[in-house]
Protein backbone atom coordinates (compact mmCIF):
# COMPACT_ATOMS: atom_id res chain seq x y z
CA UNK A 1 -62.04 -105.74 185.43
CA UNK A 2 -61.98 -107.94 188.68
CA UNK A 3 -61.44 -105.51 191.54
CA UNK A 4 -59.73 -106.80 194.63
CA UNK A 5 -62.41 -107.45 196.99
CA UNK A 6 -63.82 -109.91 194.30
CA UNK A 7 -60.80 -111.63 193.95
CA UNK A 8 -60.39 -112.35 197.36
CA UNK A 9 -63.81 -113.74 197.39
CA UNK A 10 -63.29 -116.10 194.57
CA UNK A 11 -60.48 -117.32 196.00
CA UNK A 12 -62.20 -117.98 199.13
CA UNK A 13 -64.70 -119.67 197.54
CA UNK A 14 -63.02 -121.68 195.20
CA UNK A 15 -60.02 -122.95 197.96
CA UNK A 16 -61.87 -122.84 200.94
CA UNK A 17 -61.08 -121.08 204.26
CA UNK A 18 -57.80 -122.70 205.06
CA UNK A 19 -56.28 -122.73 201.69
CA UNK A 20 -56.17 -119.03 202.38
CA UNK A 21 -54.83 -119.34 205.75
CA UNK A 22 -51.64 -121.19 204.79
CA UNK A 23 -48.46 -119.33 204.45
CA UNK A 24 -46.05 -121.68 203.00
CA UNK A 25 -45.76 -124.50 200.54
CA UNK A 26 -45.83 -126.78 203.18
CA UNK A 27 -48.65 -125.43 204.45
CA UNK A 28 -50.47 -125.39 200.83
CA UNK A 29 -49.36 -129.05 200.34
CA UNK A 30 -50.86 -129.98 203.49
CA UNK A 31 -53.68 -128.56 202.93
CA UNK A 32 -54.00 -129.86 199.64
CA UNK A 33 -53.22 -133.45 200.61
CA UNK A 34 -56.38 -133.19 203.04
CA UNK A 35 -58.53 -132.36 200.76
CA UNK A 36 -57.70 -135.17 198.67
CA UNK A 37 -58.23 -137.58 201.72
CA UNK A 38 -61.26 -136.52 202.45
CA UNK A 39 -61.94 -137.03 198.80
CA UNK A 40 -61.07 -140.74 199.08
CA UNK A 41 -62.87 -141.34 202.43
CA UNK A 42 -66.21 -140.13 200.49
CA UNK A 43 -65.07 -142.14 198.17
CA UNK A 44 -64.24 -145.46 200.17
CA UNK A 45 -67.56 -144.73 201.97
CA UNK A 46 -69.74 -144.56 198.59
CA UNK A 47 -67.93 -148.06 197.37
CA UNK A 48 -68.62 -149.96 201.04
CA UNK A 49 -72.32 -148.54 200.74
CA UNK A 50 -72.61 -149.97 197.23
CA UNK A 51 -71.05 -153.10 198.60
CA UNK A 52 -73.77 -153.36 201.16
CA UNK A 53 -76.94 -152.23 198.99
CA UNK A 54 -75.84 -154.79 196.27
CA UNK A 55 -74.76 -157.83 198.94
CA UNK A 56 -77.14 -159.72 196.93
CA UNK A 57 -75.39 -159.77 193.54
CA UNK A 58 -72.39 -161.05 193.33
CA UNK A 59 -71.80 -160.72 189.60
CA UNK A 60 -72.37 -156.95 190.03
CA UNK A 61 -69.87 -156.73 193.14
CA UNK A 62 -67.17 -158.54 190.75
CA UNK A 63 -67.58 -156.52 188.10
CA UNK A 64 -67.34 -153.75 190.75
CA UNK A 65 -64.34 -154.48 192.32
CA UNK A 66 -62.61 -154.93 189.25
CA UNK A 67 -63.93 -151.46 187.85
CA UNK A 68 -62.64 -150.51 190.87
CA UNK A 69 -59.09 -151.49 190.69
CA UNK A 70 -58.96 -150.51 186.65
CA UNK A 71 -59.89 -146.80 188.04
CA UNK A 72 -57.23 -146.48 190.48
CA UNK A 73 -54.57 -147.62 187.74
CA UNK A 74 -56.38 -145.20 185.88
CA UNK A 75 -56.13 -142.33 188.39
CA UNK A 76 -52.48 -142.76 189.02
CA UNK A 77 -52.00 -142.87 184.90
CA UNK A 78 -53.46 -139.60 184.69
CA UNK A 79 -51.32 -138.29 187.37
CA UNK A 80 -48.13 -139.70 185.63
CA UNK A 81 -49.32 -138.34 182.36
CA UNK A 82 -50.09 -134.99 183.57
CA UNK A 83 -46.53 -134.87 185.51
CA UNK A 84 -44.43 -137.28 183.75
CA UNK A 85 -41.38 -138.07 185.71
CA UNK A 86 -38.72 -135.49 184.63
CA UNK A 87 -35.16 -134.31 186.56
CA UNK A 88 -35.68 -133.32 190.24
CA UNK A 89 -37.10 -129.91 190.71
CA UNK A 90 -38.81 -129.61 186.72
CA UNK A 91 -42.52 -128.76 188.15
CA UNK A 92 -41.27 -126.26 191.01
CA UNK A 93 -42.10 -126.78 194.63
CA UNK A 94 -45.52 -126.51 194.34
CA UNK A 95 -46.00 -129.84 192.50
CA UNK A 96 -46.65 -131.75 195.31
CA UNK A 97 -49.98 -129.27 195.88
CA UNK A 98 -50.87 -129.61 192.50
CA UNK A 99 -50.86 -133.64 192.29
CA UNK A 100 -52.88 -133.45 195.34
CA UNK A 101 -55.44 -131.31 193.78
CA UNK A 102 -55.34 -133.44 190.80
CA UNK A 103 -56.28 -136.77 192.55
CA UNK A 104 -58.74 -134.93 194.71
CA UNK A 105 -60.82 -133.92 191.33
CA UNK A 106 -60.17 -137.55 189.70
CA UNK A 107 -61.97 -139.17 193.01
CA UNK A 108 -64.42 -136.55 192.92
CA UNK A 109 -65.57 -137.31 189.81
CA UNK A 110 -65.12 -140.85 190.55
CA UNK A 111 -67.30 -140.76 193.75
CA UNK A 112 -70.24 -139.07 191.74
CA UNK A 113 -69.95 -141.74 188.78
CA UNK A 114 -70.46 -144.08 191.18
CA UNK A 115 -73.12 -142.73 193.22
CA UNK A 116 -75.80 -143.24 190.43
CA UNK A 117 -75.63 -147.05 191.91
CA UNK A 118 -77.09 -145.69 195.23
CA UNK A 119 -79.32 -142.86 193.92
CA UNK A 120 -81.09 -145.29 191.33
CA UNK A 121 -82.38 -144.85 187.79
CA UNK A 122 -86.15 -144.11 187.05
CA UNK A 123 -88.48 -146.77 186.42
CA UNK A 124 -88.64 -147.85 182.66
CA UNK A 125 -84.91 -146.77 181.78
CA UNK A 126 -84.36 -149.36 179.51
CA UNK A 127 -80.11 -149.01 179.96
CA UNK A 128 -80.13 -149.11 183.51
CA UNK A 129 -78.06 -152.30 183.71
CA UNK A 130 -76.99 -153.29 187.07
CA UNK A 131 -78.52 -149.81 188.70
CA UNK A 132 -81.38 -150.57 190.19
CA UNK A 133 -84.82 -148.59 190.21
CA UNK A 134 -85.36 -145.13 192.17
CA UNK A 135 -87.03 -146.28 195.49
């Protein structure tokens, strides 16, 4: 069994410093909400690089931007189908935190699918597509 002390450090280390500072819901949804900007400025920042790196190819950045826009209707799909619209109040007040959190991990993972266009592929991977060779 977990004692105490270990609890408290998981949470620490799985919310971060000021996730445990906040006191109310507010607070928590604020918090929340900032981690999931920061999420999308990594984000935003990963796509301009690509955007940059691949000037050169426009049939790539097409097919980019387009992937692009299908993942952020995806995104807010998955939001809607993990908290369907219901009467007022149905998910509790801590909703708000929890979409936040939720659109945080989606860009996460979205920012690290997308990064394998700026780290590269090895020489000789034969499915490497539009992802250019390791430098």
């Amino acid at each position: 069994m977990l004692g105490q002390k270990t609890i408290l450090l998981l949470l620490f280390v799985g919310t971060g410093l000021s996730a445990l500072m906040a006191q109310t819901q507010g607070d928590m949804n604020e918090v929340a909400e900032d981690a999931f900007r920061a999420a999308d400025k990594e984000l935003n920042a990963t796509y301009q690089k690509i955007l940059r790196e691949y000037s050169d190819d426009e049939v790539f950045l097409e097919s980019l931007r387009e992937a692009q826009r299908c993942w952020v209707a995806f995104r807010d799909a998955q939001l809607k189908m993990k908290y369907p619209d219901r009467e007022p109040g149905h998910y509790g007040s801590i909703q708000p935190m929890c979409e936040a959190e939720y659109l945080a991990e989606l860009t996460q993972e979205r920012n690290q699918a997308l990064q394998l266009w700026l780290d590269g592929v090895e020489e000789g991977n034969l499915c490497a597509g539009s992802v250019r060779t390791k430098q």
